[in-house]
PDB file of N, CA and C in Angstrom:
ATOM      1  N   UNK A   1      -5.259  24.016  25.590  1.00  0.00           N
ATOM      2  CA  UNK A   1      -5.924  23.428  26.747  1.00  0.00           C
ATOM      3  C   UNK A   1      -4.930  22.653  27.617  1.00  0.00           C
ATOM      4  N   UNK A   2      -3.904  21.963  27.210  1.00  0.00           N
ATOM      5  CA  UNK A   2      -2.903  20.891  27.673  1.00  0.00           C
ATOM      6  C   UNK A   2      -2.325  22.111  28.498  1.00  0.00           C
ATOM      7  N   UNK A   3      -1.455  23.541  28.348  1.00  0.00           N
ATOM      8  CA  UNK A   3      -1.101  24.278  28.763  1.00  0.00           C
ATOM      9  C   UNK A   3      -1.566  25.014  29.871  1.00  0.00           C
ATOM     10  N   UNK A   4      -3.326  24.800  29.947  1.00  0.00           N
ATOM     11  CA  UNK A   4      -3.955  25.519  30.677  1.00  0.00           C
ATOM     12  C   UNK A   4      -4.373  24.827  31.941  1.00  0.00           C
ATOM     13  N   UNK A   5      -4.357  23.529  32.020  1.00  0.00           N
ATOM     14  CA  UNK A   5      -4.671  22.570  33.045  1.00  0.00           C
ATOM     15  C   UNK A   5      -3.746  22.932  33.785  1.00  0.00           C
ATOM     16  N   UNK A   6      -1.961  23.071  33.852  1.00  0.00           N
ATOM     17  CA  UNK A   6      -1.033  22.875  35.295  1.00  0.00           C
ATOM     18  C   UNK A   6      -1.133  24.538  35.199  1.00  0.00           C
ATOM     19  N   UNK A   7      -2.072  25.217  34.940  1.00  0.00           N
ATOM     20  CA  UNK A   7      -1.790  26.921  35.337  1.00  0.00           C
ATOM     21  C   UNK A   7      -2.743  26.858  36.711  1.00  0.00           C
ATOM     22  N   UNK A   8      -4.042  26.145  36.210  1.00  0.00           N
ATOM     23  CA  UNK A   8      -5.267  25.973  36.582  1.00  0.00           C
ATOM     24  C   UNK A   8      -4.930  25.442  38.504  1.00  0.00           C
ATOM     25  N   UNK A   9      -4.480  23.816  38.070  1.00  0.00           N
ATOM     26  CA  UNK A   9      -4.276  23.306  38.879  1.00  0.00           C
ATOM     27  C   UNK A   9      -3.234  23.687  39.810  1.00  0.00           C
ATOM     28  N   UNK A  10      -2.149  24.862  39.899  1.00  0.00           N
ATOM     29  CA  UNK A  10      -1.223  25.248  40.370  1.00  0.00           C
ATOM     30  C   UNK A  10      -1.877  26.538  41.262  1.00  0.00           C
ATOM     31  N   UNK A  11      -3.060  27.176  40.680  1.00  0.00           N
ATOM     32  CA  UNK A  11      -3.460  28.371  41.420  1.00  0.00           C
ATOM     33  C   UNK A  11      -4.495  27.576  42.399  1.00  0.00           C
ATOM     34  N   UNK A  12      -5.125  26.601  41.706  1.00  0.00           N
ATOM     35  CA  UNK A  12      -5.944  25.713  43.123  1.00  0.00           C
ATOM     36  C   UNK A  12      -5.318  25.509  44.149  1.00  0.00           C
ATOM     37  N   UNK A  13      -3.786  24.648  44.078  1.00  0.00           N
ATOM     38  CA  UNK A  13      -3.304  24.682  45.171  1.00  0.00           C
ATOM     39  C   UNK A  13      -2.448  25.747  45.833  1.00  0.00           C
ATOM     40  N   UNK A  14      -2.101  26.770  45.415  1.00  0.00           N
ATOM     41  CA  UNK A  14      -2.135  27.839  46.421  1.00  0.00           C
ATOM     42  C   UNK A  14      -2.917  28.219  47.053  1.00  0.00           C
ATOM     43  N   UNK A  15      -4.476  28.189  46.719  1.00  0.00           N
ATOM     44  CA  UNK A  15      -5.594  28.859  46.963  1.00  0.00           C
ATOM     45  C   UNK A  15      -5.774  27.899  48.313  1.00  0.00           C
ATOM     46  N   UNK A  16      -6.038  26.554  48.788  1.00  0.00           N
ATOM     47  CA  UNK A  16      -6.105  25.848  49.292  1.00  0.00           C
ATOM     48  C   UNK A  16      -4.826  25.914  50.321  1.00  0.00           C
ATOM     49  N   UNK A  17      -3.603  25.914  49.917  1.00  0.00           N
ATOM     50  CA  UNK A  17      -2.391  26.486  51.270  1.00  0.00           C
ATOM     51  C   UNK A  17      -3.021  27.646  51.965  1.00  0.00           C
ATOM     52  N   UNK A  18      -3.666  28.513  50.897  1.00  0.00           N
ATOM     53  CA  UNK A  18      -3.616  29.879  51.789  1.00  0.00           C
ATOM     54  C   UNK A  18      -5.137  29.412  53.083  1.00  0.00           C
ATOM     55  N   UNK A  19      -5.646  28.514  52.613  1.00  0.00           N
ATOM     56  CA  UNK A  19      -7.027  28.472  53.179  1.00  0.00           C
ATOM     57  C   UNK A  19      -6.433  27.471  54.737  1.00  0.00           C
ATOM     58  N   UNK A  20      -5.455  26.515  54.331  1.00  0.00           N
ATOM     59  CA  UNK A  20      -4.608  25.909  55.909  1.00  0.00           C
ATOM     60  C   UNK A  20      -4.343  26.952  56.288  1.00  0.00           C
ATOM     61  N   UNK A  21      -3.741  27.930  55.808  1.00  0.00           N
ATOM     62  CA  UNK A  21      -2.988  28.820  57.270  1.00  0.00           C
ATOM     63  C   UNK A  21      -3.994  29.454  57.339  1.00  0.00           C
ATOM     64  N   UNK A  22      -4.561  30.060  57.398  1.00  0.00           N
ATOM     65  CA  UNK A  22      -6.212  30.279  57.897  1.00  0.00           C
ATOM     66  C   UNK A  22      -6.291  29.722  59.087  1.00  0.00           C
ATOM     67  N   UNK A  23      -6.448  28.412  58.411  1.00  0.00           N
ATOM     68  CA  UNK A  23      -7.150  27.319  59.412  1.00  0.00           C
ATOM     69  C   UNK A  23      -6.365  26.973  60.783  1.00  0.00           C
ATOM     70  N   UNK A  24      -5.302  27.466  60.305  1.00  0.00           N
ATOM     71  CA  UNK A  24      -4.035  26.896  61.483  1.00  0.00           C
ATOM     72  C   UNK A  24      -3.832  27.869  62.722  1.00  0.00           C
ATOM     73  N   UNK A  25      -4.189  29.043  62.354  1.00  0.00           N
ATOM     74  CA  UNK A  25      -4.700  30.058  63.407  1.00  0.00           C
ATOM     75  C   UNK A  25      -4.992  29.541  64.928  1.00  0.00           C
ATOM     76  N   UNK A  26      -6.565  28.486  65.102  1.00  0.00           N
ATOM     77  CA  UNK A  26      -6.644  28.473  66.263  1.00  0.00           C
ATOM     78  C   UNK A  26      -5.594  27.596  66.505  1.00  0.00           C
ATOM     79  N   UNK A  27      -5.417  26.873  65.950  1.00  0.00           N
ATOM     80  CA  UNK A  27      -4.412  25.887  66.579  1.00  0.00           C
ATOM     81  C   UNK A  27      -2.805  26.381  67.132  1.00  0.00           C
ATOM     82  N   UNK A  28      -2.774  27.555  66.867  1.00  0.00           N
ATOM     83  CA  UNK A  28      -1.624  27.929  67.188  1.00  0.00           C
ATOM     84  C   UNK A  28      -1.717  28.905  68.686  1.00  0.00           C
ATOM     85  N   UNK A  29      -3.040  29.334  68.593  1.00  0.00           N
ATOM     86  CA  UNK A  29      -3.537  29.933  69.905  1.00  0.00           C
ATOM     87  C   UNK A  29      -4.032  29.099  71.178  1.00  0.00           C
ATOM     88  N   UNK A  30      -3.908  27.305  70.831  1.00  0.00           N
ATOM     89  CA  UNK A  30      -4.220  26.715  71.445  1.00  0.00           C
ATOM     90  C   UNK A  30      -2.609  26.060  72.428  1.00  0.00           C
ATOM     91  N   UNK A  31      -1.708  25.882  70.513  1.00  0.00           N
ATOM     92  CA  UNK A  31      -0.177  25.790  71.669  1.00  0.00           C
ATOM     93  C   UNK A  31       0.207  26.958  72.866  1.00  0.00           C
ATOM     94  N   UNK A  32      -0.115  28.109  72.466  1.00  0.00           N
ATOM     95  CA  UNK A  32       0.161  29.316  72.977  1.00  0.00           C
ATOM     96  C   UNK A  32      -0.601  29.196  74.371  1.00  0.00           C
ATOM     97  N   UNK A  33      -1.745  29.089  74.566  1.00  0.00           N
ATOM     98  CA  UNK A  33      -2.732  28.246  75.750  1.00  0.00           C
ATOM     99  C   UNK A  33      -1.956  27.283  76.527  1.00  0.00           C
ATOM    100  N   UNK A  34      -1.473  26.272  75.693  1.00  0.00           N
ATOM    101  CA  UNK A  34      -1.109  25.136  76.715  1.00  0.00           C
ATOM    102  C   UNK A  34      -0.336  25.572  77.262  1.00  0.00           C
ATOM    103  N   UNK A  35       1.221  25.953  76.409  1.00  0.00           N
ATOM    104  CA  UNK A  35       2.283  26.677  77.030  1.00  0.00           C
ATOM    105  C   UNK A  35       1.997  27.571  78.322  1.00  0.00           C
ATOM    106  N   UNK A  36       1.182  28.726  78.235  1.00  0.00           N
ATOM    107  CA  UNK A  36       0.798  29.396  79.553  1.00  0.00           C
ATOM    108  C   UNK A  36      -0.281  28.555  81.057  1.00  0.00           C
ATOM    109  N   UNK A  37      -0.298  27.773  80.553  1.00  0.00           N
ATOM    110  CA  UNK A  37      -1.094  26.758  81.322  1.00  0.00           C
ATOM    111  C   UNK A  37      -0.124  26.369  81.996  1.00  0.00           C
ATOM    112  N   UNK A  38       1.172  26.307  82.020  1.00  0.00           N
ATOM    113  CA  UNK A  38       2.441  25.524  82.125  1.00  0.00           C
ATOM    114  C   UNK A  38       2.980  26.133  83.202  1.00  0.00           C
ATOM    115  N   UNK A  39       2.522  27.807  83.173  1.00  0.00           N
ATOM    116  CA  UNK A  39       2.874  28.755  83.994  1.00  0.00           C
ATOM    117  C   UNK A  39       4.572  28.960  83.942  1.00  0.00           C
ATOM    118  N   UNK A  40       5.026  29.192  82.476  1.00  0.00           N
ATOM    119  CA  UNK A  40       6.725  29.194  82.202  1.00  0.00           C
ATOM    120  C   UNK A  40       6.984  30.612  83.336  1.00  0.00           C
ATOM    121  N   UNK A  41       8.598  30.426  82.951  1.00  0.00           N
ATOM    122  CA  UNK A  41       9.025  31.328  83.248  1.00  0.00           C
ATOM    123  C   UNK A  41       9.414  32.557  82.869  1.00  0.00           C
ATOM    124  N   UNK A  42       8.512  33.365  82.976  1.00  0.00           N
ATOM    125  CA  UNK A  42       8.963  34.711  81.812  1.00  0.00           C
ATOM    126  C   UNK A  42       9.053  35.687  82.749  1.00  0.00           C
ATOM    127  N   UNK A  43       9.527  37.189  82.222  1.00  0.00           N
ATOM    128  CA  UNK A  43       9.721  38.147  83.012  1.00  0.00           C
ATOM    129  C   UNK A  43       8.589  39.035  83.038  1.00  0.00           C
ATOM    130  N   UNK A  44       7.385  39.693  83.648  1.00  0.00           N
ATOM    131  CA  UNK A  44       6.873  40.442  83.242  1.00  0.00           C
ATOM    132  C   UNK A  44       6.585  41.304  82.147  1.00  0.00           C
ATOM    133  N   UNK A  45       7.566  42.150  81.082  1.00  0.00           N
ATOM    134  CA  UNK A  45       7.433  41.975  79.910  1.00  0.00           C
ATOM    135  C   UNK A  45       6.723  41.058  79.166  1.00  0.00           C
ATOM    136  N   UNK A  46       7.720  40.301  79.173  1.00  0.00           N
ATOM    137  CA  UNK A  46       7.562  38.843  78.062  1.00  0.00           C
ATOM    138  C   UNK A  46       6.233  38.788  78.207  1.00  0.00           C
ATOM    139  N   UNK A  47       5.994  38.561  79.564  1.00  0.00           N
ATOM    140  CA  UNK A  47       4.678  37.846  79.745  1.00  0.00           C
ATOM    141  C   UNK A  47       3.418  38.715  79.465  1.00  0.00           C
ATOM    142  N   UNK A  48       3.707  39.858  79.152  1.00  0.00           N
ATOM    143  CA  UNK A  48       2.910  41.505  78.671  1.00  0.00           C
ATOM    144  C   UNK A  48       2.470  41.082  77.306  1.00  0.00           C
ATOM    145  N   UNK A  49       3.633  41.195  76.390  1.00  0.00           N
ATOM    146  CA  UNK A  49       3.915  41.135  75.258  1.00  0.00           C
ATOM    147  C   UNK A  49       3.407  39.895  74.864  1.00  0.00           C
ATOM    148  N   UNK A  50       3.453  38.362  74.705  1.00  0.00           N
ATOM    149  CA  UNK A  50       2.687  37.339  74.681  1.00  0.00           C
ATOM    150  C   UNK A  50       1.165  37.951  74.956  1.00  0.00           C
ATOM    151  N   UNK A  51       0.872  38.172  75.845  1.00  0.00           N
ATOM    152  CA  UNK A  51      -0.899  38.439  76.294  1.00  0.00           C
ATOM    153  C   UNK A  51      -1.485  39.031  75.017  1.00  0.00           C
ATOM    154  N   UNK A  52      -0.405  40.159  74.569  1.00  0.00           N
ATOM    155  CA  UNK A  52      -0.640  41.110  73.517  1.00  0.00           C
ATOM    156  C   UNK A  52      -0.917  40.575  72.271  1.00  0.00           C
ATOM    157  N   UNK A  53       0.158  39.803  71.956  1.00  0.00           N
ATOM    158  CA  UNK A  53       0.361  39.274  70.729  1.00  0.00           C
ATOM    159  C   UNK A  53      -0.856  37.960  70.495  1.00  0.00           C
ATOM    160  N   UNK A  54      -0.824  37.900  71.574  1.00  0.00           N
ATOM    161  CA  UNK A  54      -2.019  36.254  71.416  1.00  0.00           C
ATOM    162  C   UNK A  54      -3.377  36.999  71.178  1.00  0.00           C
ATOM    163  N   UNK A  55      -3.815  38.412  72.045  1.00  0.00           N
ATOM    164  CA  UNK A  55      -4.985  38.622  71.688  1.00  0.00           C
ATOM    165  C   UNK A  55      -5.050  39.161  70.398  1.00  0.00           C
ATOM    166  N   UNK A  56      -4.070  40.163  69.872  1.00  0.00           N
ATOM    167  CA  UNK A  56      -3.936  40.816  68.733  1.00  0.00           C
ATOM    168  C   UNK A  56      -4.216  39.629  67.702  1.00  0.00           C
ATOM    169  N   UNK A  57      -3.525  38.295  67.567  1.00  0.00           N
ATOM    170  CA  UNK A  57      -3.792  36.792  66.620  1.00  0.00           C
ATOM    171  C   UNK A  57      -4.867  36.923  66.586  1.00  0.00           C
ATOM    172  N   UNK A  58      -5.821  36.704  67.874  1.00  0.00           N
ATOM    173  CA  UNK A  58      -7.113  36.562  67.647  1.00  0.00           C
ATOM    174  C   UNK A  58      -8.262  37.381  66.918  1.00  0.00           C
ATOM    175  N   UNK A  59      -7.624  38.460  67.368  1.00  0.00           N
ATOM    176  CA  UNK A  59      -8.813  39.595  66.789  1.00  0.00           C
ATOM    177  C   UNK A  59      -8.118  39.840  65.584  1.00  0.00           C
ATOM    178  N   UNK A  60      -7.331  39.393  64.829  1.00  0.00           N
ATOM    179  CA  UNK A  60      -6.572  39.303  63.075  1.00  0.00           C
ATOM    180  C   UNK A  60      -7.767  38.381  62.892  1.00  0.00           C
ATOM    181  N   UNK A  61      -7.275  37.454  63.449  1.00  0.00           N
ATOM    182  CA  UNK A  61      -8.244  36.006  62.918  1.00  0.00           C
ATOM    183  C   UNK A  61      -9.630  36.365  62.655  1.00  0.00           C
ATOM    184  N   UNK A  62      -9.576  36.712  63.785  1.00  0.00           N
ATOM    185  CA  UNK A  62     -11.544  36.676  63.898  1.00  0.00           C
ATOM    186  C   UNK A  62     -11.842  38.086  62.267  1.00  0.00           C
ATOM    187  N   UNK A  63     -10.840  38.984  62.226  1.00  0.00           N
ATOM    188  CA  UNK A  63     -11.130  39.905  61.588  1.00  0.00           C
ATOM    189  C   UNK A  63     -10.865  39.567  60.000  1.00  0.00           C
ATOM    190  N   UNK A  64     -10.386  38.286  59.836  1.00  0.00           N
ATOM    191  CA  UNK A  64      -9.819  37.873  58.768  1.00  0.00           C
ATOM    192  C   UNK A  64      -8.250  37.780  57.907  1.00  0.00           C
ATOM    193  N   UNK A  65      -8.082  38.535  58.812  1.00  0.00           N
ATOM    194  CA  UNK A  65      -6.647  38.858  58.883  1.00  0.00           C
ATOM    195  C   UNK A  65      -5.773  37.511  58.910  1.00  0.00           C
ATOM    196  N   UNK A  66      -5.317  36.899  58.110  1.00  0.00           N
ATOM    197  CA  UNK A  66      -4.537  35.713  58.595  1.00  0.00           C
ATOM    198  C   UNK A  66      -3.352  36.279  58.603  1.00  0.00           C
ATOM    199  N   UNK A  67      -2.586  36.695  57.608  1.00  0.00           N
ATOM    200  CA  UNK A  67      -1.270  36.816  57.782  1.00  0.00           C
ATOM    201  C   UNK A  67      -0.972  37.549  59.092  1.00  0.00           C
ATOM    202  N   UNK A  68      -1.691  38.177  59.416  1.00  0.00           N
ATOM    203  CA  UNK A  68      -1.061  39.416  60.852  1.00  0.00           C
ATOM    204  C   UNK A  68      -1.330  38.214  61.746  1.00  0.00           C
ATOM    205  N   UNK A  69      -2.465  37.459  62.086  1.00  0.00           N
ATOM    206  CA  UNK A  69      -2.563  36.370  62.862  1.00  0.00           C
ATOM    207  C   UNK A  69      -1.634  35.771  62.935  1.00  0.00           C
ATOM    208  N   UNK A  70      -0.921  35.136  61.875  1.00  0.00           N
ATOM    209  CA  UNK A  70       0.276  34.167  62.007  1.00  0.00           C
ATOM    210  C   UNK A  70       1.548  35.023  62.821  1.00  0.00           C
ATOM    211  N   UNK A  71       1.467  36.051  62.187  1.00  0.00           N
ATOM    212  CA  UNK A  71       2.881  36.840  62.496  1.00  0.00           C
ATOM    213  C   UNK A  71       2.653  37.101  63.944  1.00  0.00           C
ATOM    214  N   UNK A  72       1.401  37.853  64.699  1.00  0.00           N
ATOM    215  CA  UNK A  72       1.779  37.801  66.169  1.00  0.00           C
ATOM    216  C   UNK A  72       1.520  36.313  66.465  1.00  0.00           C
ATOM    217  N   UNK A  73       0.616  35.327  66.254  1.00  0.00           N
ATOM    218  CA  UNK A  73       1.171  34.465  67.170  1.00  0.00           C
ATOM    219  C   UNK A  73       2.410  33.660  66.954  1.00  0.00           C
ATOM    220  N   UNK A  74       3.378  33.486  66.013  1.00  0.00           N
ATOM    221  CA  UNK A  74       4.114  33.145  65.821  1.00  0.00           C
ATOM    222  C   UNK A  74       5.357  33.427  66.828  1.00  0.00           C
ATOM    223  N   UNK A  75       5.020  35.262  67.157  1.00  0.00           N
ATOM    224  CA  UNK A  75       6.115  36.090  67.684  1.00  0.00           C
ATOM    225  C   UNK A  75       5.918  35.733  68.967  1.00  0.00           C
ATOM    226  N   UNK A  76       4.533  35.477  69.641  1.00  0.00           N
ATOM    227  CA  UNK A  76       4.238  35.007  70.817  1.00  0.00           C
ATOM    228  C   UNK A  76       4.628  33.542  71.369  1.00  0.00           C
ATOM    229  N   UNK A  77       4.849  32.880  70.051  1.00  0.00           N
ATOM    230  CA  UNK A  77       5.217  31.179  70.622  1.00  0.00           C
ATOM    231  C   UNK A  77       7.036  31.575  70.306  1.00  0.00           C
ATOM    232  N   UNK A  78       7.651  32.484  69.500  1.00  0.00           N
ATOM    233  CA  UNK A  78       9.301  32.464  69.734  1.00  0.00           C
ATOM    234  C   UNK A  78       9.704  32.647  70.980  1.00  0.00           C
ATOM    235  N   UNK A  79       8.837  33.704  71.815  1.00  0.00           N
ATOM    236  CA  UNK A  79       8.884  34.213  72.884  1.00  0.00           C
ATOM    237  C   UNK A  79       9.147  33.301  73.764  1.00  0.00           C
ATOM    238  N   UNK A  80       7.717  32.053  73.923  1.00  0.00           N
ATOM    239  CA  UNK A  80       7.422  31.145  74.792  1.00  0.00           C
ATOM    240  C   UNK A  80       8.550  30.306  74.349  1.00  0.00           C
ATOM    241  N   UNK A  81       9.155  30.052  73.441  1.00  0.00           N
ATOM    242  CA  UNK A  81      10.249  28.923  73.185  1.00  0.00           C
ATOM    243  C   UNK A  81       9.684  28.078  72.678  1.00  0.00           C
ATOM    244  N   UNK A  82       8.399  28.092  72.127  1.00  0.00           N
ATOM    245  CA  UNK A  82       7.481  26.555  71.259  1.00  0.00           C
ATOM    246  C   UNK A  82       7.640  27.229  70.056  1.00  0.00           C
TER     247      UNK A  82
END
């Protein structure tokens, strides 16, 4: 039992990281928001590719998808420079 408690308690808290980045989703579509609110300077591309990647986050998200969520919006805020 002594052995089985930090197995226990070690998969809780992964389970719980994985459930923040979840959670961290909108918030990252919200930096991505402000930033374009800002009206930067990008080249057409860029500014293609962001549109893309931010909606693609969303519809991961909404679809459950976190990891693909993180990864385009992530790729969308390297872009923006945040």
């Amino acid at each position: 039992m002594r052995k089985l408690f930090p197995i226990l308690t070690a998969v809780l808290l992964c389970g719980a990281t994985g459930m923040a980045f979840a959670h961290n989703c909108p918030n990252e579509m919200k930096a991505i928001d402000a930033k374009l609110s800002t009206k930067p300077a990008l080249s057409q591309d860029d500014a293609a590719k962001v549109a893309k990647l931010r909606a693609d986050g969303e519809a991961y998200h909404k679809a459950g998808n976190h990891d693909e969520a993180m990864k385009s919006l992530l790729e969308a805020k390297k872009i923006l420079g945040i």
